[in-house]
N, C-alpha and C. Protein backbone atom coordinates (compact mmCIF):
# COMPACT_ATOMS: atom_id res chain seq x y z
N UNK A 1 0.84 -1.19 0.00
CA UNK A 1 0.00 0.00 0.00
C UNK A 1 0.88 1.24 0.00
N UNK A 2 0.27 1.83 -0.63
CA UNK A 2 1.31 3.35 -0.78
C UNK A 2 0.69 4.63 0.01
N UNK A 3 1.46 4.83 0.90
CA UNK A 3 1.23 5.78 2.35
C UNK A 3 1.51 7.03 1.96
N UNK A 4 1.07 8.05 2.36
CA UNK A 4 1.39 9.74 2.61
C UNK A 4 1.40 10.16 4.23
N UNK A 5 2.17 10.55 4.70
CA UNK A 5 2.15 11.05 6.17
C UNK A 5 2.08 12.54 5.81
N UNK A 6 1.42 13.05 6.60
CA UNK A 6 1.24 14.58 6.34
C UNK A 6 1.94 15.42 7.22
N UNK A 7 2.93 15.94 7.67
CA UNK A 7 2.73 16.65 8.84
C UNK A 7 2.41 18.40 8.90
N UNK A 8 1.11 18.72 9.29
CA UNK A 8 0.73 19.78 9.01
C UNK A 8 1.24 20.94 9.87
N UNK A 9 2.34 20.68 10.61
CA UNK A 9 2.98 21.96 11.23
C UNK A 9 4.12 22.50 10.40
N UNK A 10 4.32 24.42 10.38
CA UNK A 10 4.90 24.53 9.77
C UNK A 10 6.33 24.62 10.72
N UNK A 11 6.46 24.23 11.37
CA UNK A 11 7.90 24.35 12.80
C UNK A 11 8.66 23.39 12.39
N UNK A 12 10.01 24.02 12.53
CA UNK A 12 11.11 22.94 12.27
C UNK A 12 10.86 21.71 13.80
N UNK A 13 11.17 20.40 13.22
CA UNK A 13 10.87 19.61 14.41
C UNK A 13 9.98 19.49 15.21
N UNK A 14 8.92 19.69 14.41
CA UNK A 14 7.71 19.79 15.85
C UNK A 14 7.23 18.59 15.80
N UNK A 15 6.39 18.56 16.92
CA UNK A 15 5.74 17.13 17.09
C UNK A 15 5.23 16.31 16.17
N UNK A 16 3.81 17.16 15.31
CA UNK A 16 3.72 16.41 14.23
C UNK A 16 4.64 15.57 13.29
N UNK A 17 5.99 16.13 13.27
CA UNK A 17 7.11 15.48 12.68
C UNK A 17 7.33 14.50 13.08
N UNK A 18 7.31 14.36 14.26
CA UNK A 18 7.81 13.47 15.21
C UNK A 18 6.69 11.78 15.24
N UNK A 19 5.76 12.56 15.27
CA UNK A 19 4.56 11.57 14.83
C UNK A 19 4.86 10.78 13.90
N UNK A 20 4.95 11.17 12.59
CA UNK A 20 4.67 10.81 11.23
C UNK A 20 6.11 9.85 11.32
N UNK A 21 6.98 10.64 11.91
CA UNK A 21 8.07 9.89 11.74
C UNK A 21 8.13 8.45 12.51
N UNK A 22 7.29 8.58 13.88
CA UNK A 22 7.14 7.23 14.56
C UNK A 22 6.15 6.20 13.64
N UNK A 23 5.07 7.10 12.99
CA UNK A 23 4.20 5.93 12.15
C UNK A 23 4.97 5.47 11.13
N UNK A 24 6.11 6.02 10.18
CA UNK A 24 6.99 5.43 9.75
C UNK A 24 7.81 4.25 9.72
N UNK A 25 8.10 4.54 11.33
CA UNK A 25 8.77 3.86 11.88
C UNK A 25 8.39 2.65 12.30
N UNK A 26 7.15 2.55 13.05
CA UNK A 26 5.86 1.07 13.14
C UNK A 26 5.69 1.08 11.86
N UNK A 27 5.56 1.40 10.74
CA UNK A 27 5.07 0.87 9.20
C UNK A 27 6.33 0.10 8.62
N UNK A 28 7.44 0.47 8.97
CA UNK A 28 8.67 -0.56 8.31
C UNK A 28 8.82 -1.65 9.07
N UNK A 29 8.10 -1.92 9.95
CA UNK A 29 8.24 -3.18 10.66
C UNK A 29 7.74 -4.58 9.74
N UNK A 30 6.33 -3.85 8.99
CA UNK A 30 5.56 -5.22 8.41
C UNK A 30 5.98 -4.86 6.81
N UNK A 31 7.07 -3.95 6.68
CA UNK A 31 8.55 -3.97 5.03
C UNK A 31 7.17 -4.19 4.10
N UNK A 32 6.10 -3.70 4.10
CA UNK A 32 5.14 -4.14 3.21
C UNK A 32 4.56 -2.95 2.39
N UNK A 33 4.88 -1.46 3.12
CA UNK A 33 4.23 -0.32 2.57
C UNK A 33 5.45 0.55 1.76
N UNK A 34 4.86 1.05 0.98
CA UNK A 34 5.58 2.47 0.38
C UNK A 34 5.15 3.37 1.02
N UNK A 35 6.40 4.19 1.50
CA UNK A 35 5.87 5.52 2.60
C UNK A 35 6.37 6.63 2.53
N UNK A 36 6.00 7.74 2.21
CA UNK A 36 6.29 8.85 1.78
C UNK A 36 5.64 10.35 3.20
N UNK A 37 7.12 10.88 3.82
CA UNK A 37 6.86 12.15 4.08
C UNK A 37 6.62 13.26 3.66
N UNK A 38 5.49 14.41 3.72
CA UNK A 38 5.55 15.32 3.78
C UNK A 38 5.24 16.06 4.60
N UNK A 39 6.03 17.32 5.38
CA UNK A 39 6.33 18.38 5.86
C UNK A 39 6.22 19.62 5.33
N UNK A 40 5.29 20.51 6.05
CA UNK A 40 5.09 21.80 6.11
C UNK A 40 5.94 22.88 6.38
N UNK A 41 7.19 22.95 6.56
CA UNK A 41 8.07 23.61 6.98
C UNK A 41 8.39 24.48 5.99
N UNK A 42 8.18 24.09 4.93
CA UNK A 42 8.32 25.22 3.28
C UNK A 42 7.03 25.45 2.69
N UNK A 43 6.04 25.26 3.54
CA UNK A 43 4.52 25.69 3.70
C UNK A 43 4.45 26.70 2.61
N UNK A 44 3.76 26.73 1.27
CA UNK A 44 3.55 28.47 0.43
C UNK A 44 2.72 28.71 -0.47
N UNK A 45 1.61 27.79 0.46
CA UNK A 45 0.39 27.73 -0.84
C UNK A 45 -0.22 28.95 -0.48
N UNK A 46 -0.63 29.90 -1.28
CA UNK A 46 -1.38 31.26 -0.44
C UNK A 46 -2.72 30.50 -0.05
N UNK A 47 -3.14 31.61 1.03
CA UNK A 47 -4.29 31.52 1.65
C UNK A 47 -5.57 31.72 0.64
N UNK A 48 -6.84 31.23 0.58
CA UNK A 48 -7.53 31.37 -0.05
C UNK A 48 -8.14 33.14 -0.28
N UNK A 49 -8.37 33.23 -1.43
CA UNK A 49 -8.48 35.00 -1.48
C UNK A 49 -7.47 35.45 -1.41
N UNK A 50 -6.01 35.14 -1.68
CA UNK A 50 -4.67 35.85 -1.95
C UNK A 50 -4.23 34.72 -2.93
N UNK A 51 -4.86 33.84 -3.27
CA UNK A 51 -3.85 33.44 -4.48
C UNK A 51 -4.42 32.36 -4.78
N UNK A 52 -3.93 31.49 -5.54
CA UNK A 52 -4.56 30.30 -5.71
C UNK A 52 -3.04 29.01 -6.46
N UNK A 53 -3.63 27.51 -6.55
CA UNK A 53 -2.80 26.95 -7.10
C UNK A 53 -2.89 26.41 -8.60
N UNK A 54 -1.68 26.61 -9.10
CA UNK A 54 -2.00 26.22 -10.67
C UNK A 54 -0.98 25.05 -10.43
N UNK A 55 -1.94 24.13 -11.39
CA UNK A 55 -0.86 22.91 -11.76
C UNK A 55 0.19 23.13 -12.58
N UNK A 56 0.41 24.04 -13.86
CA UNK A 56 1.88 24.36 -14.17
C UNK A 56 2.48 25.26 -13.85
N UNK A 57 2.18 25.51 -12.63
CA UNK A 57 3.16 26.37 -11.86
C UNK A 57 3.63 26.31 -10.57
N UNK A 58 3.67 24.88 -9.81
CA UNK A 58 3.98 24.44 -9.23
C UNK A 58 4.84 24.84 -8.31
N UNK A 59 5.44 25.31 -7.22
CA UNK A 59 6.26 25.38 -6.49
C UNK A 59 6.82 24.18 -5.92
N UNK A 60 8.19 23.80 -5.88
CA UNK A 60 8.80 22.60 -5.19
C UNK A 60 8.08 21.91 -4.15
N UNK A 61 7.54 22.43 -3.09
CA UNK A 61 6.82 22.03 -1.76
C UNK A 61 5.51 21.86 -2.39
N UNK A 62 4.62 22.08 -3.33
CA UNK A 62 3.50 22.05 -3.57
C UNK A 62 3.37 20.73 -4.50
N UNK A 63 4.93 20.54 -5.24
CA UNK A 63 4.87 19.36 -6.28
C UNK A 63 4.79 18.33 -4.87
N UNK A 64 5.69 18.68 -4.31
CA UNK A 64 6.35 17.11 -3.13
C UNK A 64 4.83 16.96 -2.84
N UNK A 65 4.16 17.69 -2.21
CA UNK A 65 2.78 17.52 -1.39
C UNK A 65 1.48 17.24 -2.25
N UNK A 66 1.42 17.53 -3.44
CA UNK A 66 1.06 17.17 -4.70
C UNK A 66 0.79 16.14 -4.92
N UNK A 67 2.03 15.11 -5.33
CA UNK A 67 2.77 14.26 -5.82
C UNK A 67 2.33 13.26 -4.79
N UNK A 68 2.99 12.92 -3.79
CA UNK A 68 2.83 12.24 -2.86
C UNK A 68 1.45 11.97 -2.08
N UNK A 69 0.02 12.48 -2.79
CA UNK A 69 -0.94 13.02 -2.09
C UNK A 69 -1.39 11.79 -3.46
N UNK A 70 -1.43 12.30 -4.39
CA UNK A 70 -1.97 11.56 -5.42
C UNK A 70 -1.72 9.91 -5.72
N UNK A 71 -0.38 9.81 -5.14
CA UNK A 71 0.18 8.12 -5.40
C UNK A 71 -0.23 7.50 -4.29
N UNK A 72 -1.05 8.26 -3.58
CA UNK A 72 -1.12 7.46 -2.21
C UNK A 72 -2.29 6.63 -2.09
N UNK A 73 -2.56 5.63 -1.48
CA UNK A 73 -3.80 5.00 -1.42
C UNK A 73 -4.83 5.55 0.08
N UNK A 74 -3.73 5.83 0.67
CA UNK A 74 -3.66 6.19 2.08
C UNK A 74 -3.43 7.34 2.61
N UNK A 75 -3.81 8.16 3.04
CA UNK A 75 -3.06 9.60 3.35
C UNK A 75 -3.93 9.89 4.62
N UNK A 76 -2.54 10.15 5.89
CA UNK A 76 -2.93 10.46 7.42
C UNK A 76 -2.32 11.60 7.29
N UNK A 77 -3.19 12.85 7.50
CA UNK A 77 -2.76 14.35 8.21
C UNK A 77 -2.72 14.11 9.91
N UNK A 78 -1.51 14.79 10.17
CA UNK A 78 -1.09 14.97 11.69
C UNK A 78 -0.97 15.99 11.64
N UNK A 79 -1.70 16.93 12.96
CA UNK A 79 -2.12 18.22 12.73
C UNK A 79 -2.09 18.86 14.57
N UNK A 80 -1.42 20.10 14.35
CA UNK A 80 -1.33 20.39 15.99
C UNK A 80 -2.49 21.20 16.12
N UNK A 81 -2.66 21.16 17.50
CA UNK A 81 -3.82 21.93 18.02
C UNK A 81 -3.41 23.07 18.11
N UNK A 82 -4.44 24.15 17.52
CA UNK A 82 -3.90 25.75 17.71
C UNK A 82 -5.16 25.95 18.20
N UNK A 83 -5.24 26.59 19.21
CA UNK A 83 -6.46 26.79 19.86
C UNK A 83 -7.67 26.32 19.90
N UNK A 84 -7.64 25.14 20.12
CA UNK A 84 -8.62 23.85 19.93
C UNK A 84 -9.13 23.87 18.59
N UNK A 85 -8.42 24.04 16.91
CA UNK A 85 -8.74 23.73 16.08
C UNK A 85 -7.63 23.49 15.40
N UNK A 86 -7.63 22.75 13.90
CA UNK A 86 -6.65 22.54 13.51
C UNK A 86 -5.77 23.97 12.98
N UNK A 87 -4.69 23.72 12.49
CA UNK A 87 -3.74 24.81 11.70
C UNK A 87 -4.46 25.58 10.62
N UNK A 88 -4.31 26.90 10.37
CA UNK A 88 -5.04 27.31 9.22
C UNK A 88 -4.37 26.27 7.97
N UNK A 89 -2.81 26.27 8.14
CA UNK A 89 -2.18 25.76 6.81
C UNK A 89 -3.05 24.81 6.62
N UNK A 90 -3.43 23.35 7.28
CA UNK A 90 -3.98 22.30 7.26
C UNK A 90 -5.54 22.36 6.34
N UNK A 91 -6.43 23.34 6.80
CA UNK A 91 -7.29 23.43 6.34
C UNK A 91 -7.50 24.86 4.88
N UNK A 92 -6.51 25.27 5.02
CA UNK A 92 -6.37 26.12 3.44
C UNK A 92 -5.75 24.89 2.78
N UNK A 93 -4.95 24.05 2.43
CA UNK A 93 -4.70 23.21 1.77
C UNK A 93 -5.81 22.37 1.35
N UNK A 94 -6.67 22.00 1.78
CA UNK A 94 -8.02 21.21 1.50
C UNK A 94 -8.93 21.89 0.59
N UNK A 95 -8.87 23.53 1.23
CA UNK A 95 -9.87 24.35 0.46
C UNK A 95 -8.87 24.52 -0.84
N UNK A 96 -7.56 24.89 -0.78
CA UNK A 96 -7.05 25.43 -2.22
C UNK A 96 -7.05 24.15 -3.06
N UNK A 97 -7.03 23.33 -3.03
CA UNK A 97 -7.04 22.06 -3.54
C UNK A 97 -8.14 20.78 -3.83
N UNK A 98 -9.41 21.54 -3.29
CA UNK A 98 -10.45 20.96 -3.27
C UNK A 98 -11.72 21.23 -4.80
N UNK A 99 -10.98 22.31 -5.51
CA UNK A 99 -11.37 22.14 -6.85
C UNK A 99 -11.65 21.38 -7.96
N UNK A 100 -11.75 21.75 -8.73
CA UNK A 100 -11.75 20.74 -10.37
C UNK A 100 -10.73 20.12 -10.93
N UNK A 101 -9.68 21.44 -10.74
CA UNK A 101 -8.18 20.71 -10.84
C UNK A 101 -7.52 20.08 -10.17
N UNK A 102 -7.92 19.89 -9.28
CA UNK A 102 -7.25 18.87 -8.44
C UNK A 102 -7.95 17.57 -7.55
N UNK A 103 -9.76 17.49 -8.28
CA UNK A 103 -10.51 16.42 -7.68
C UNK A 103 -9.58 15.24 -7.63
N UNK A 104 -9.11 14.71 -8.59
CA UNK A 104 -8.40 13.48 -7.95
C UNK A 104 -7.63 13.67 -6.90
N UNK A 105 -7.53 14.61 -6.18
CA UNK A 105 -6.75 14.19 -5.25
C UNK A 105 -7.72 13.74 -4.08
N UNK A 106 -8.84 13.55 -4.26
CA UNK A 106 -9.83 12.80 -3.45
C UNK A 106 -11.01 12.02 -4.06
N UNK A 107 -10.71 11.82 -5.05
CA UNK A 107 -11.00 10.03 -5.40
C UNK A 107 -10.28 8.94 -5.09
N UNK A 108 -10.93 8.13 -4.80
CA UNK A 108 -10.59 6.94 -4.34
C UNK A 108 -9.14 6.46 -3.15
N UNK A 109 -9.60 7.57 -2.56
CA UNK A 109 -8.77 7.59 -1.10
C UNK A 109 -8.99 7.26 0.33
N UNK A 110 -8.29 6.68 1.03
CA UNK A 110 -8.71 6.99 2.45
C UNK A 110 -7.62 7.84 3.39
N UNK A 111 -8.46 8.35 3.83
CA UNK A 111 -7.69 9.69 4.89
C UNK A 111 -8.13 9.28 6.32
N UNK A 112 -7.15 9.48 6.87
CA UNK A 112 -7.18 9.62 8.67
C UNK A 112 -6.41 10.63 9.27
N UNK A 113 -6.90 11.19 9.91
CA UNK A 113 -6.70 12.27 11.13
C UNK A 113 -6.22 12.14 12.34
N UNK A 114 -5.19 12.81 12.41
CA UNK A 114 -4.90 12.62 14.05
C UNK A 114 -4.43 13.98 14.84
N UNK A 115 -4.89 14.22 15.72
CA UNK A 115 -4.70 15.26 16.54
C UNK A 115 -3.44 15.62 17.19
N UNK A 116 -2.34 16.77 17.78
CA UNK A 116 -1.11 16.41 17.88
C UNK A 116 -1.09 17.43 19.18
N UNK A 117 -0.81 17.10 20.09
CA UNK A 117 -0.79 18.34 21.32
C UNK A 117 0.18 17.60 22.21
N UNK A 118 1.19 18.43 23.22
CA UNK A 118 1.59 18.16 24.31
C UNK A 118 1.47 18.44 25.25
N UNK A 119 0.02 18.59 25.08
CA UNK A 119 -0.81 18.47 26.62
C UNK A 119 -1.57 16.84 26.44
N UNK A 120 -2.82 17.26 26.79
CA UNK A 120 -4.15 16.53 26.67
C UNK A 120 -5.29 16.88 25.55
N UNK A 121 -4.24 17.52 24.61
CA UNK A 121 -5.95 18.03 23.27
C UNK A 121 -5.53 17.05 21.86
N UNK A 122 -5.93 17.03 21.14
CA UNK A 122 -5.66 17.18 20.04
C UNK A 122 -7.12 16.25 19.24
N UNK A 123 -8.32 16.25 19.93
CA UNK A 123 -9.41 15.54 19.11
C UNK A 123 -10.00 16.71 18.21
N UNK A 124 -9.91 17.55 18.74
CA UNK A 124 -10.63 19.10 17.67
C UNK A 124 -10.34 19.23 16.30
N UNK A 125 -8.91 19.35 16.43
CA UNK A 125 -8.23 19.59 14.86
C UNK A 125 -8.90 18.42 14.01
N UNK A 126 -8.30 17.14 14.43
CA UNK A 126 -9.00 16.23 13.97
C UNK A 126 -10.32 16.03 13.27
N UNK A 127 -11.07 15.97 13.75
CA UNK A 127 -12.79 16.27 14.27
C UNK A 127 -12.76 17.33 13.20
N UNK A 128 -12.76 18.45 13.04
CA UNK A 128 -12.47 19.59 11.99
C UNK A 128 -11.70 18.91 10.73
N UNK A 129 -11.06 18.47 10.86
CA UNK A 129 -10.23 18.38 9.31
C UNK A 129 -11.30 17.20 8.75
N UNK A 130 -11.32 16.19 9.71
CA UNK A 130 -12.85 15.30 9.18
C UNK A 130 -14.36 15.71 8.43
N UNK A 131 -14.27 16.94 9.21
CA UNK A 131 -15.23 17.29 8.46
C UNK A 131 -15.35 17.76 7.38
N UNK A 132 -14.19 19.17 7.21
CA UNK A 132 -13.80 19.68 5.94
C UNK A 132 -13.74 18.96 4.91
N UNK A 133 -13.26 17.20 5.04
CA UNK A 133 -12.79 16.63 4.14
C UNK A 133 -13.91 16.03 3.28
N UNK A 134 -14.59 15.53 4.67
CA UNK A 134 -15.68 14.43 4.29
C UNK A 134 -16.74 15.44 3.44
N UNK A 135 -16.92 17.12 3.60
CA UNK A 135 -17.46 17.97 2.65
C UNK A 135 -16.89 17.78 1.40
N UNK A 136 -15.10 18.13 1.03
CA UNK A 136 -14.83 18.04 -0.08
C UNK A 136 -14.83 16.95 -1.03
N UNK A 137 -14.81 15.40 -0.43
CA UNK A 137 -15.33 14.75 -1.08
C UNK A 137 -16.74 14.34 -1.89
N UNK A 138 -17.99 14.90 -0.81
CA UNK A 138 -19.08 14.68 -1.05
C UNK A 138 -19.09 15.90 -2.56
N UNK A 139 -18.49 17.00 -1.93
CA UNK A 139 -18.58 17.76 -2.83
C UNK A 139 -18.04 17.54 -4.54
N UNK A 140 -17.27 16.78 -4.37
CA UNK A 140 -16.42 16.65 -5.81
C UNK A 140 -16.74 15.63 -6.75
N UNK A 141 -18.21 14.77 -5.58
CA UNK A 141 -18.55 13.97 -6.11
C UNK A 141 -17.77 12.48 -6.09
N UNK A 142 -16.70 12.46 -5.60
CA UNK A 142 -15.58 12.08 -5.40
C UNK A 142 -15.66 10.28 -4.18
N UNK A 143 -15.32 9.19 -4.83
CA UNK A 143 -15.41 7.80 -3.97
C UNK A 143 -14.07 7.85 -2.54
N UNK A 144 -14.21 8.39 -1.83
CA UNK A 144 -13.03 7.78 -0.98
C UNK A 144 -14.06 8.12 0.44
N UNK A 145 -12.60 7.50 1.39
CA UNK A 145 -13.88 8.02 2.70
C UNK A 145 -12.32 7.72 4.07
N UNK A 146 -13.35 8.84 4.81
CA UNK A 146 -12.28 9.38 5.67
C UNK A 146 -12.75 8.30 7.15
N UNK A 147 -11.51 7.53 7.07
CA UNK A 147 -11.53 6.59 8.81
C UNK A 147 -12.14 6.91 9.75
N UNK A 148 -13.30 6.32 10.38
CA UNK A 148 -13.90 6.89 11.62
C UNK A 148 -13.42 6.92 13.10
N UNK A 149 -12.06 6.19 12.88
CA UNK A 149 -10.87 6.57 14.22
C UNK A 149 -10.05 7.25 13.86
N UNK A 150 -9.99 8.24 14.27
CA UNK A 150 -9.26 9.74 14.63
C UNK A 150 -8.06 9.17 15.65
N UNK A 151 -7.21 9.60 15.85
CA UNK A 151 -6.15 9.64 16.71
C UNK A 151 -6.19 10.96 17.45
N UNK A 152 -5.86 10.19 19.26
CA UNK A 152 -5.02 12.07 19.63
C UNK A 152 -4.04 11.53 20.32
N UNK A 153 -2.72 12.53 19.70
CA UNK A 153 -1.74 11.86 20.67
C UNK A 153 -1.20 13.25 21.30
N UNK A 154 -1.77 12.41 22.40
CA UNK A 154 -1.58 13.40 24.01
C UNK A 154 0.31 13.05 24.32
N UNK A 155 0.64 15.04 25.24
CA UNK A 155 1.88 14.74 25.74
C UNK A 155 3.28 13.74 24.59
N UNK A 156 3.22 14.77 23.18
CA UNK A 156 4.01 13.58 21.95
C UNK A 156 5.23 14.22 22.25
N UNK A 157 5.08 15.06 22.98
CA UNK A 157 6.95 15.53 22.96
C UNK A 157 7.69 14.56 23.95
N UNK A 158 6.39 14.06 25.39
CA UNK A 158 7.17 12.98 26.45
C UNK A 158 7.34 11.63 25.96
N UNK A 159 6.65 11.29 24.78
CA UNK A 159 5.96 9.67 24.67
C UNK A 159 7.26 9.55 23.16
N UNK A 160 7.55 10.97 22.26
CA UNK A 160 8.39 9.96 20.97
C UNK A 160 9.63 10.91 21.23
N UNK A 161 10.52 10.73 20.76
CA UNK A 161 11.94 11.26 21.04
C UNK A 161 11.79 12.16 19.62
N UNK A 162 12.83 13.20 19.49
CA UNK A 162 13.36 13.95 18.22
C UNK A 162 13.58 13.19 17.04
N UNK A 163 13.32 12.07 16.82
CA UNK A 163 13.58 11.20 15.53
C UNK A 163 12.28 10.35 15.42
N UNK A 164 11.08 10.39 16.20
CA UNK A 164 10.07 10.14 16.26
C UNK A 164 10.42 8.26 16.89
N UNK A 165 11.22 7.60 17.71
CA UNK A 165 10.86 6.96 18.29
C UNK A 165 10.71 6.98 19.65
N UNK A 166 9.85 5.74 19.65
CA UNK A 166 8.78 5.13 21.09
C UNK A 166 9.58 5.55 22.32
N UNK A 167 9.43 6.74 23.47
CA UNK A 167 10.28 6.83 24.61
C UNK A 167 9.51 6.75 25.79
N UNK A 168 7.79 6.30 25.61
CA UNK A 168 7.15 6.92 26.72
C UNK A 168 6.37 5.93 27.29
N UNK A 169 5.46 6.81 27.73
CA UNK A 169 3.84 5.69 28.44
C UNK A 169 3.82 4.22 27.25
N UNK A 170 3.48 2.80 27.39
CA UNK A 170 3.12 1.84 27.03
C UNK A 170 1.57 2.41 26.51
N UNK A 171 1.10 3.15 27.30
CA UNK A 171 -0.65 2.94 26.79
C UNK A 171 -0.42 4.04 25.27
N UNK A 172 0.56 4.91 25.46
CA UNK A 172 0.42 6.01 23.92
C UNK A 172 1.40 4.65 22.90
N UNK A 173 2.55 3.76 23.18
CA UNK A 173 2.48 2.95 22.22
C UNK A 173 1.20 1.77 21.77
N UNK A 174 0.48 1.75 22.56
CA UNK A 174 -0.69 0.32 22.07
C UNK A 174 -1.80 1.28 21.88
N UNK A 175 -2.17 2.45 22.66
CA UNK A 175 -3.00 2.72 21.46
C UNK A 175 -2.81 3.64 19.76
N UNK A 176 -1.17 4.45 19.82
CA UNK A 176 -0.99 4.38 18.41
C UNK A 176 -1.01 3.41 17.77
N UNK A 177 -0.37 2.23 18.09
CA UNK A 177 -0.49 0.95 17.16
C UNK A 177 -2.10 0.78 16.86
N UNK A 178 -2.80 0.70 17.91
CA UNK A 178 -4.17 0.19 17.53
C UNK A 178 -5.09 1.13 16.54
N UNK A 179 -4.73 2.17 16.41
CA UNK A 179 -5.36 3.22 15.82
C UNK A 179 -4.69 3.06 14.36
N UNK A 180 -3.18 2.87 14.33
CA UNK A 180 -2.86 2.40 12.72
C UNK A 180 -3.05 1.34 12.42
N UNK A 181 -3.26 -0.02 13.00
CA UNK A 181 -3.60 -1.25 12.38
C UNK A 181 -5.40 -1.03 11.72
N UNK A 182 -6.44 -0.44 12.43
CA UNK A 182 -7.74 -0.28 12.27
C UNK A 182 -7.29 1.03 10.95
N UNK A 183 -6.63 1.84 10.95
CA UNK A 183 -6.91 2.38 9.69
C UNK A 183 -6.06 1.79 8.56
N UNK A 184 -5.42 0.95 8.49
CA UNK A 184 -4.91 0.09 7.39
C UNK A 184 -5.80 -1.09 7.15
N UNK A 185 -6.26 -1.60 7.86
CA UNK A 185 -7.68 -2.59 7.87
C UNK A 185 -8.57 -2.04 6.96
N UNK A 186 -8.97 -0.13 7.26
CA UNK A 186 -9.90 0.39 6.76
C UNK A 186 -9.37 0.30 4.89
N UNK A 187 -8.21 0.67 5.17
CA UNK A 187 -7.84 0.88 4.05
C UNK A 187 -8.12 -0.20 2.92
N UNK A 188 -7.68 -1.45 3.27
CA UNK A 188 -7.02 -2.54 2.54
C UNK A 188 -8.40 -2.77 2.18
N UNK A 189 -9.35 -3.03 3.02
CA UNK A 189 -10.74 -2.98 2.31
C UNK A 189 -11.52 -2.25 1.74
N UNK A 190 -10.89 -0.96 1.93
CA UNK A 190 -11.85 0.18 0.73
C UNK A 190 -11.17 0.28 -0.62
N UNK A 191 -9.88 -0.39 -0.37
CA UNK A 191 -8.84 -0.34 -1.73
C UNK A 191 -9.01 -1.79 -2.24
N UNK A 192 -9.90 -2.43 -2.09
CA UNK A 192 -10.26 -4.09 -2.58
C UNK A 192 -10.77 -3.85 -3.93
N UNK A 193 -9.85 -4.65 -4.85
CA UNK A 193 -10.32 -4.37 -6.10
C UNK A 193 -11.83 -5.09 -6.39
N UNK A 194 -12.73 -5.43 -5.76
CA UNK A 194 -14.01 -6.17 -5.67
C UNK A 194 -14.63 -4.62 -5.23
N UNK A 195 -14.10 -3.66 -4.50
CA UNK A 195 -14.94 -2.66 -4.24
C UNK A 195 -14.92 -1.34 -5.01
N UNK A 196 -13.80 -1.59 -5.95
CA UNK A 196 -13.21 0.10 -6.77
C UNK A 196 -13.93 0.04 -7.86
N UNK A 197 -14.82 1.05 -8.19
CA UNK A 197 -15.64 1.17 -9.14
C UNK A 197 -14.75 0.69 -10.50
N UNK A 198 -15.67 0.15 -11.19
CA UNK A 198 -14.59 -0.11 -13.00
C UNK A 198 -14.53 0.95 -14.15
């Protein structure tokens, strides 16, 4: 299966990084996925009403995030909590990209959400980007469908180290694991060639 990790912060090293990089890291265990990072850190899609995106005019960070969005079967946004909602970047990317020119990038996909705080938050962003999404699909007319387990991973700066491995609580490793095995489950069966339209 071919993976996209999202990480929707634009901070050098921030948690979300750290995330994506630990789901990485549990995904090379079962040597079975293609897995592809992207990072927000060269973030430069304008905001909606200041600009917009053209496909031949691409900016480097917009191809990577592009690119990797489209080959994916799978695509998890990890997203920090900014005042109990997700990142603007996170959700202007959905809207600038949720057009005509770029409907495939939500056909025949599944997306999962996970919340990113080092406290105790991160179900909001989540919860929000779910929704936005599950609009732009309905909207585009578009077959994919967004996982109904959300992730929050509470306290990620105590639980994964700067290279995104396992340093913490046992219960934040078994229930990340349990939250990526149920959305690869989701996956493998919405990507069943018995279920993909012909």
């Amino acid at each position: 299966m071919k993976i996209a990790l999202v990480s929707t912060s634009s901070r050098k090293n921030s948690n979300s990084l750290r995330f994506v990089n630990y789901l990485r890291h549990v995904l090379a265990e079962e040597g079975q996925h293609e897995v592809t990072i992207v990072t927000f850190e060269d973030y430069d899609i304008p905001f909606v009403g200041q600009g917009s995106v053209k496909k031949d005019t691409l900016t480097s960070f917009q191809q990577e995030l592009i690119s990797a969005w489209e080959a994916a079967d799978l695509v998890i946004f990890a997203m920090p909590e900014y005042n109990w909602t997700a990142p603007p970047q996170a959700t202007n990317v959905v809207h600038q990209l949720g057009g005509p020119a770029f409907k495939h990038l939500f056909d025949n996909k599944v997306f999962a959400m996970v919340g990113i705080s080092n406290g105790r938050g991160g179900r909001q962003p989540a919860l929000d980007m779910t929704t936005v999404v599950n609009k732009l699909i309905s909207f585009t007319n578009s077959y994919s469908i967004v996982s109904p387990k959300l992730y929050e991973s509470h306290e990620t700066d105590k639980n994964l180290d700067e290279n995104g491995h396992f340093a913490g609580h046992e219960i934040y490793e078994r229930t990340t694991r349990a939250f990526l095995t149920y959305t690869l489950n989701v996956a493998q069966r919405w990507m069943s060639p018995s279920l993909v339209e012909k």
